[in-house]
PDB file of N, CA and C in Angstrom:
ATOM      1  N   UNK A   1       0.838  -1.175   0.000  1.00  0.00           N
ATOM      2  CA  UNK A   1       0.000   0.000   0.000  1.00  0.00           C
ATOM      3  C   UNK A   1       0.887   1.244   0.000  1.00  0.00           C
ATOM      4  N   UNK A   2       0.283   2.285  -0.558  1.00  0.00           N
ATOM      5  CA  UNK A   2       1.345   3.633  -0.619  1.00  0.00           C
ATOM      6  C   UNK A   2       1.006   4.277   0.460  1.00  0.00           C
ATOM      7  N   UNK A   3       2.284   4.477   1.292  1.00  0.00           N
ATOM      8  CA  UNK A   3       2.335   5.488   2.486  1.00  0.00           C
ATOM      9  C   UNK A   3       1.818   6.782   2.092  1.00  0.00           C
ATOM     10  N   UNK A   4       1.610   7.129   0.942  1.00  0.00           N
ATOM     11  CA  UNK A   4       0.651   8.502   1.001  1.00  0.00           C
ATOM     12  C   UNK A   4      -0.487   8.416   0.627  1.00  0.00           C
ATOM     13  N   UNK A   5      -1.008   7.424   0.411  1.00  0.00           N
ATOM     14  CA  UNK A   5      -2.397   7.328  -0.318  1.00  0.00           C
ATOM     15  C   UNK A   5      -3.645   7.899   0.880  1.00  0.00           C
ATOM     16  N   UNK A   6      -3.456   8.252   1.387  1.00  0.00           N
ATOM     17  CA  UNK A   6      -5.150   9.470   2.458  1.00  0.00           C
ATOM     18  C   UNK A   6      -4.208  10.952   2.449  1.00  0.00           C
ATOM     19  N   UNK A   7      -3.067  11.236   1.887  1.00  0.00           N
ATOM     20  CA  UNK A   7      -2.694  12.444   1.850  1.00  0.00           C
ATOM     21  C   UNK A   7      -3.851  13.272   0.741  1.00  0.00           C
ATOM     22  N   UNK A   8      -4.095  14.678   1.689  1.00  0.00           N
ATOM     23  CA  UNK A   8      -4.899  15.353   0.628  1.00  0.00           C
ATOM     24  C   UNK A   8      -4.252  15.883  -0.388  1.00  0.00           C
ATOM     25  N   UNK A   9      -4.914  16.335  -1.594  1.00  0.00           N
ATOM     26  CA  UNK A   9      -4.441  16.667  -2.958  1.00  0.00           C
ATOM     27  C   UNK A   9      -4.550  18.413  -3.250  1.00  0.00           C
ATOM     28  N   UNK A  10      -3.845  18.854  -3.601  1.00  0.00           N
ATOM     29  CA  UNK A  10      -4.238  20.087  -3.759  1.00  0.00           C
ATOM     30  C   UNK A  10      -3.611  20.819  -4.681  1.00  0.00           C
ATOM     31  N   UNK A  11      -4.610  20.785  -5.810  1.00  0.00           N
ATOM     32  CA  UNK A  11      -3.903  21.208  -7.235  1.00  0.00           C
ATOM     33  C   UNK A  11      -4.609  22.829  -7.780  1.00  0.00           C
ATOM     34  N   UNK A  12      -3.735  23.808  -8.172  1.00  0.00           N
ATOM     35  CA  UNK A  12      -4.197  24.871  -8.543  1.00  0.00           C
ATOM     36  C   UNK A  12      -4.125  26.055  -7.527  1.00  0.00           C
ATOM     37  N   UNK A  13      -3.966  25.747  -6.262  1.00  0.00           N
ATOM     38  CA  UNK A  13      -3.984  26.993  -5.471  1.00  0.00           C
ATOM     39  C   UNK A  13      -3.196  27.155  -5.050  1.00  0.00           C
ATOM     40  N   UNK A  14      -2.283  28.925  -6.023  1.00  0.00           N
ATOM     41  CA  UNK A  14      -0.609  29.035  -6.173  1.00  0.00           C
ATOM     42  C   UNK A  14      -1.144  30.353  -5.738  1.00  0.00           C
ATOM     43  N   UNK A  15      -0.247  31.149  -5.653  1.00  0.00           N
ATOM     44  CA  UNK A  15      -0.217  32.884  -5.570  1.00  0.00           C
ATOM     45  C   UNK A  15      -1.062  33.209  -6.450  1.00  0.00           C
ATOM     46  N   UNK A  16      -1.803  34.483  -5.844  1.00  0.00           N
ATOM     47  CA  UNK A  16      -3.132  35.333  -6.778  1.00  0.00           C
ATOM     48  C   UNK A  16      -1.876  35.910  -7.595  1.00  0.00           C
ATOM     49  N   UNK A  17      -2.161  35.961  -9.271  1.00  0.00           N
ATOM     50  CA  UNK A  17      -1.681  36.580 -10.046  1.00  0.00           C
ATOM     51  C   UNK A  17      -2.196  37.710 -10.610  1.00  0.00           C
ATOM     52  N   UNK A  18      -1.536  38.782 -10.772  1.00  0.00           N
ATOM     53  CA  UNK A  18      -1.550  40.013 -10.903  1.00  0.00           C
ATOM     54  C   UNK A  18      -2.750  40.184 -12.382  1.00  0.00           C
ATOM     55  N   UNK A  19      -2.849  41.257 -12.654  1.00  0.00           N
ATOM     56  CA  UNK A  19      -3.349  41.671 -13.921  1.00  0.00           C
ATOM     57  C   UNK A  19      -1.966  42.085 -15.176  1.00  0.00           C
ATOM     58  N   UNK A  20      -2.522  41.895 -16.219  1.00  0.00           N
ATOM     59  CA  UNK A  20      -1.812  42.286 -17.391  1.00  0.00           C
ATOM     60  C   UNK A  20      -1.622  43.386 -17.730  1.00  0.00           C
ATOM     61  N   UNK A  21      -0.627  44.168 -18.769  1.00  0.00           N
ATOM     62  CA  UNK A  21      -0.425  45.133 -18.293  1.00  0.00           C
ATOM     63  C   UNK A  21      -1.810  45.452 -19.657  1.00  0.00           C
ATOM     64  N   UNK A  22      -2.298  44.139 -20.335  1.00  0.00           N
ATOM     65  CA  UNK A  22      -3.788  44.807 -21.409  1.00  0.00           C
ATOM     66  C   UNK A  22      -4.962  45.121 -20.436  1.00  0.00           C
ATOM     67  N   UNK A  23      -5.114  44.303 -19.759  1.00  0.00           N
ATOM     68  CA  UNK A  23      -6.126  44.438 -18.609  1.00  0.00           C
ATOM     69  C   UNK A  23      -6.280  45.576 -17.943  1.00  0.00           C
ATOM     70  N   UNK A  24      -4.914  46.030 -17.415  1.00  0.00           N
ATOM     71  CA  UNK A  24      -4.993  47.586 -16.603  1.00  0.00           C
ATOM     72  C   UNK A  24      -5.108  48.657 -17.905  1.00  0.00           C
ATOM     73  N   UNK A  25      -4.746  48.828 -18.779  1.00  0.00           N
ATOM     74  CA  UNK A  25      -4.672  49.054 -19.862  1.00  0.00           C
ATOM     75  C   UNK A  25      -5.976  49.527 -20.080  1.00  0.00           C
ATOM     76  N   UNK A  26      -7.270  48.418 -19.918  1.00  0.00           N
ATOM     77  CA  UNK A  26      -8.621  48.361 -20.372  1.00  0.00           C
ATOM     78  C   UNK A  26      -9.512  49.039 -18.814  1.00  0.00           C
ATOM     79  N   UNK A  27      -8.706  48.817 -17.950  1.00  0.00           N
ATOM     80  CA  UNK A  27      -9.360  48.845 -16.553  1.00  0.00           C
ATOM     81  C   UNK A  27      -9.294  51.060 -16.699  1.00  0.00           C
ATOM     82  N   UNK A  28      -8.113  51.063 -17.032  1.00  0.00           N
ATOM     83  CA  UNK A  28      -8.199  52.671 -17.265  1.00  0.00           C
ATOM     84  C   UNK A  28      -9.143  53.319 -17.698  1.00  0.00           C
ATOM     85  N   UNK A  29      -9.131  52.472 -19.081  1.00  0.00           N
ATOM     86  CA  UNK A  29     -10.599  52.987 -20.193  1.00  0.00           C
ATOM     87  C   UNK A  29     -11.496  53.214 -19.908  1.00  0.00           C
ATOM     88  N   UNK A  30     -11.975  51.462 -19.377  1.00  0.00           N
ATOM     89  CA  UNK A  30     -13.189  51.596 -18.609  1.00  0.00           C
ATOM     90  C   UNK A  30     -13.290  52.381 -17.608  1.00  0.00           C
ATOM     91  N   UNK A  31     -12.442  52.834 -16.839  1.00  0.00           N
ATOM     92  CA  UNK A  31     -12.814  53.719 -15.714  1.00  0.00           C
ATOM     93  C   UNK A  31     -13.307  55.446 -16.348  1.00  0.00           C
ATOM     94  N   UNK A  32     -12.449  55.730 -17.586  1.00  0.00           N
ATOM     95  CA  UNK A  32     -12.623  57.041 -17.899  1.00  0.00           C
ATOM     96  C   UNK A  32     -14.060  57.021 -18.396  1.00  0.00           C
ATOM     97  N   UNK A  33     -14.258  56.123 -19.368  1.00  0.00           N
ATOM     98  CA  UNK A  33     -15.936  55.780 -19.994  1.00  0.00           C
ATOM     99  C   UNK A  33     -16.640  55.765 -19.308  1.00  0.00           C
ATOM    100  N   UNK A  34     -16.571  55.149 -17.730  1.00  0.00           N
ATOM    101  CA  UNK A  34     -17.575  54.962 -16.640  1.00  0.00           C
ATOM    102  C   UNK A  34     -17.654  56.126 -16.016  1.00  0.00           C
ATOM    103  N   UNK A  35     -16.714  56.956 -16.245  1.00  0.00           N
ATOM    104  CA  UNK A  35     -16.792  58.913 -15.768  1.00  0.00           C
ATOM    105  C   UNK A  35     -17.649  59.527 -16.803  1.00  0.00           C
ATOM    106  N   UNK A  36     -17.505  59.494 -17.643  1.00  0.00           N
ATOM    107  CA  UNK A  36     -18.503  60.129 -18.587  1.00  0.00           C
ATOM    108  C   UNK A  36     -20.267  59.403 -18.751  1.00  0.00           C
ATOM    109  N   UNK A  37     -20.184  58.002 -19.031  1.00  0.00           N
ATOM    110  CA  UNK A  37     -21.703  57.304 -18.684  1.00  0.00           C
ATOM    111  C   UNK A  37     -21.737  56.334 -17.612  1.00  0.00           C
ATOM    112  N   UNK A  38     -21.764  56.589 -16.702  1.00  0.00           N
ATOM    113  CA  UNK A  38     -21.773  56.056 -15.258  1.00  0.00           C
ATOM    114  C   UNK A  38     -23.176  54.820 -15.614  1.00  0.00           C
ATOM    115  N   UNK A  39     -23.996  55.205 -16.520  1.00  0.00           N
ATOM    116  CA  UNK A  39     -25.096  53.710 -16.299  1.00  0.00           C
ATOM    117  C   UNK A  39     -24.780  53.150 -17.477  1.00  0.00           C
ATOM    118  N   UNK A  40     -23.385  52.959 -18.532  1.00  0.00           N
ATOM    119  CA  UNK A  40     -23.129  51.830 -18.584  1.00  0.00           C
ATOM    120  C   UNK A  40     -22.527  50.654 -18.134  1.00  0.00           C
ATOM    121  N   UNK A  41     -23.513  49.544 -18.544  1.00  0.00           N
ATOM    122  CA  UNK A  41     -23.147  47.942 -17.917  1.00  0.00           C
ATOM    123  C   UNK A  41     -21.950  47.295 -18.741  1.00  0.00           C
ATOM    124  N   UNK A  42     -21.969  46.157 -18.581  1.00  0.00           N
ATOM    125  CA  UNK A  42     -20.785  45.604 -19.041  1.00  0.00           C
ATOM    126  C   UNK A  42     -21.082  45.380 -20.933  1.00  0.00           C
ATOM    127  N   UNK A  43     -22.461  44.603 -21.319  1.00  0.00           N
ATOM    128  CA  UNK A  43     -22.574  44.978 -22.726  1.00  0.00           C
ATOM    129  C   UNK A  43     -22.223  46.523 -23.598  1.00  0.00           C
ATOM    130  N   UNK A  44     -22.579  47.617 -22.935  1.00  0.00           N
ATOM    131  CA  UNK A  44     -22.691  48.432 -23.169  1.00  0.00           C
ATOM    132  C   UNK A  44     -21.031  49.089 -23.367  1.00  0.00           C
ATOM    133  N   UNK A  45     -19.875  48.775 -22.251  1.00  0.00           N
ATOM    134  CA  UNK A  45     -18.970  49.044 -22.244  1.00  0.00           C
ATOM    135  C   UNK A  45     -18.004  47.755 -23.031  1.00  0.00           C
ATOM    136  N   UNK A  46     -18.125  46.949 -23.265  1.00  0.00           N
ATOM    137  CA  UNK A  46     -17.583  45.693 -24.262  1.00  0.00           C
ATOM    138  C   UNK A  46     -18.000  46.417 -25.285  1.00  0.00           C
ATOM    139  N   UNK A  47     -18.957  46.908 -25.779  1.00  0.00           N
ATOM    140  CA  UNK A  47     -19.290  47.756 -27.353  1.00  0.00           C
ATOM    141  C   UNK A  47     -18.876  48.524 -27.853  1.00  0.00           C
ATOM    142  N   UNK A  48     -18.633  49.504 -26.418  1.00  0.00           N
ATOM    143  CA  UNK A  48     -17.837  50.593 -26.303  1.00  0.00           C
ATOM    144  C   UNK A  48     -15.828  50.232 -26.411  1.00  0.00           C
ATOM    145  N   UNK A  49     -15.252  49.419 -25.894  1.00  0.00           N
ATOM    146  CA  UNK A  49     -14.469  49.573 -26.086  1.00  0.00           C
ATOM    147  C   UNK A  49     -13.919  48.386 -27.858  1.00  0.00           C
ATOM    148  N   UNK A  50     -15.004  47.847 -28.191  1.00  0.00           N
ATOM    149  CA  UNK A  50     -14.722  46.840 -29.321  1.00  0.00           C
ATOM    150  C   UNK A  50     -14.740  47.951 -30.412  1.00  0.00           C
ATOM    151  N   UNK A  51     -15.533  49.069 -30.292  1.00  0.00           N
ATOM    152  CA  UNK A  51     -15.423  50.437 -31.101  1.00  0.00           C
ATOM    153  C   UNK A  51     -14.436  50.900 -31.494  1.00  0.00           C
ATOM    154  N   UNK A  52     -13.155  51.105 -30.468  1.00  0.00           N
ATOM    155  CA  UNK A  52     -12.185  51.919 -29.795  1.00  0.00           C
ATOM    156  C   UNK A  52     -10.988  50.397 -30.631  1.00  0.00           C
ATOM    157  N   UNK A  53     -11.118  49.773 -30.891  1.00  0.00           N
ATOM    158  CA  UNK A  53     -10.583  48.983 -31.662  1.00  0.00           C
ATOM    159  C   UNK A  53     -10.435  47.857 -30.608  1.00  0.00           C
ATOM    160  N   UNK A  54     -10.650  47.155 -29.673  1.00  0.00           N
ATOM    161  CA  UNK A  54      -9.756  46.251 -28.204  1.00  0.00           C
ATOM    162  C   UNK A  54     -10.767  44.921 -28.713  1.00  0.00           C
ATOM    163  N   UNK A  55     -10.225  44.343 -28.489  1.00  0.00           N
ATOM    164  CA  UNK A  55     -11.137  42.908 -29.055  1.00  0.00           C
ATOM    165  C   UNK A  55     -11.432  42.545 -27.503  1.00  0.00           C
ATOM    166  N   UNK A  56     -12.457  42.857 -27.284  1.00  0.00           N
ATOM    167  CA  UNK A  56     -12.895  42.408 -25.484  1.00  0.00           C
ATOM    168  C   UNK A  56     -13.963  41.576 -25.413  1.00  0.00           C
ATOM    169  N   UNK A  57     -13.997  40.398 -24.574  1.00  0.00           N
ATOM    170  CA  UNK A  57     -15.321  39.986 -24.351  1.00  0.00           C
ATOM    171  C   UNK A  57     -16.258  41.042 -23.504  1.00  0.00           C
ATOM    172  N   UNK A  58     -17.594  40.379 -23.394  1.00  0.00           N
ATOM    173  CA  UNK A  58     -18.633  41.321 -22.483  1.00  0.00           C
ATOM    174  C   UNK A  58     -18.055  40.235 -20.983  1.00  0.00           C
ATOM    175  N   UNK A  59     -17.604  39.453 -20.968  1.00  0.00           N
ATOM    176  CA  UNK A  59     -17.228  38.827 -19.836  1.00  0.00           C
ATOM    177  C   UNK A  59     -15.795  38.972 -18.862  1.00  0.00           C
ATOM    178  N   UNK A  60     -14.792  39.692 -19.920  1.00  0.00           N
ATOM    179  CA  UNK A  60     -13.807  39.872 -19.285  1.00  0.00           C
ATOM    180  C   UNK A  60     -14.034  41.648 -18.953  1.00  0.00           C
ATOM    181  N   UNK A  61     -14.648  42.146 -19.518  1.00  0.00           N
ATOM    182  CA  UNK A  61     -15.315  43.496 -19.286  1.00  0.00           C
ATOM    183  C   UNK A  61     -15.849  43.472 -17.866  1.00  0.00           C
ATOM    184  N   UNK A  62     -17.000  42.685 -17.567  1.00  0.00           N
ATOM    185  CA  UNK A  62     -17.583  42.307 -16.572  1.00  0.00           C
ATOM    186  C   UNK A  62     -16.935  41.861 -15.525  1.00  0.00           C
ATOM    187  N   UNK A  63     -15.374  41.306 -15.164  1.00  0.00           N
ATOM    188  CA  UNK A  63     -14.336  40.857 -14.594  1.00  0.00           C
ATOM    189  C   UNK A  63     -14.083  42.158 -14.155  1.00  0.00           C
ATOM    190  N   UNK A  64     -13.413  43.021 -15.075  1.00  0.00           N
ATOM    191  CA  UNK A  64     -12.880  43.745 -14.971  1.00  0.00           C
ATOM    192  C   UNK A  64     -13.281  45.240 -13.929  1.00  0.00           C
ATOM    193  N   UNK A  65     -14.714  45.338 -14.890  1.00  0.00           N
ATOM    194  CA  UNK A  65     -15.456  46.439 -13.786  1.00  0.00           C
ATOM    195  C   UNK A  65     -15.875  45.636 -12.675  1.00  0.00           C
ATOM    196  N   UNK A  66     -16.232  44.516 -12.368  1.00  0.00           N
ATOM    197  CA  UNK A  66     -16.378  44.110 -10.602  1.00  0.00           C
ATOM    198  C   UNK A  66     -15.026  44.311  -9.970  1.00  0.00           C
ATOM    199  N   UNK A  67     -13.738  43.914 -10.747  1.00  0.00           N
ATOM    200  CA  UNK A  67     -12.583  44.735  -9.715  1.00  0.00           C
ATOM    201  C   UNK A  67     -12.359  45.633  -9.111  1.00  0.00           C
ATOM    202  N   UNK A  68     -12.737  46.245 -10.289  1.00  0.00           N
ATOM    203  CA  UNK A  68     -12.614  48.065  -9.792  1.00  0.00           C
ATOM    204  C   UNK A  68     -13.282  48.810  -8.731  1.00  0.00           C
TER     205      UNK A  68
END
C-alpha cells in the first residue's frame, strides 16, 4: 500500500496573479468611460471599447469592472 495514499491533494492553489499590463490598460478605459456614462453595464462598455478597436469579451469586461 502507498504510504501517502489518504494524503490530501491540492492542485491549482498558487499565488493570486496580478493583472496584465492589457487588462490595466482596459481597466483605465473603462474607468474614464464609466466617468462620462456612469449607467453603462458591461454589454454596453464591451461595445464601447470593441469600437475603440480592443477585441474584449462582455465577460472579461464584466471581470474587470467588478474589480474596480
Amino acid at each position: 500500500m502507498c504510504p501517502d495514499r489518504h494524503q490530501p491533494v491540492v492542485v491549482g492553489h498558487g499565488p493570486a496573479s496580478s493583472e496584465t499590463p492589457l487588462n490595466l490598460a482596459l481597466m483605465k478605459l473603462i474607468d474614464a468611460q464609466f466617468m462620462e456614462t456612469p449607467f453603462y453595464g458591461s454589454r454596453q462598455m464591451a461595445r464601447h471599447l470593441r469600437n475603440q478597436g480592443y477585441c474584449v469579451s462582455r465577460k472579461r469586461v464584466r471581470r474587470l469592472m467588478a474589480k474596480m
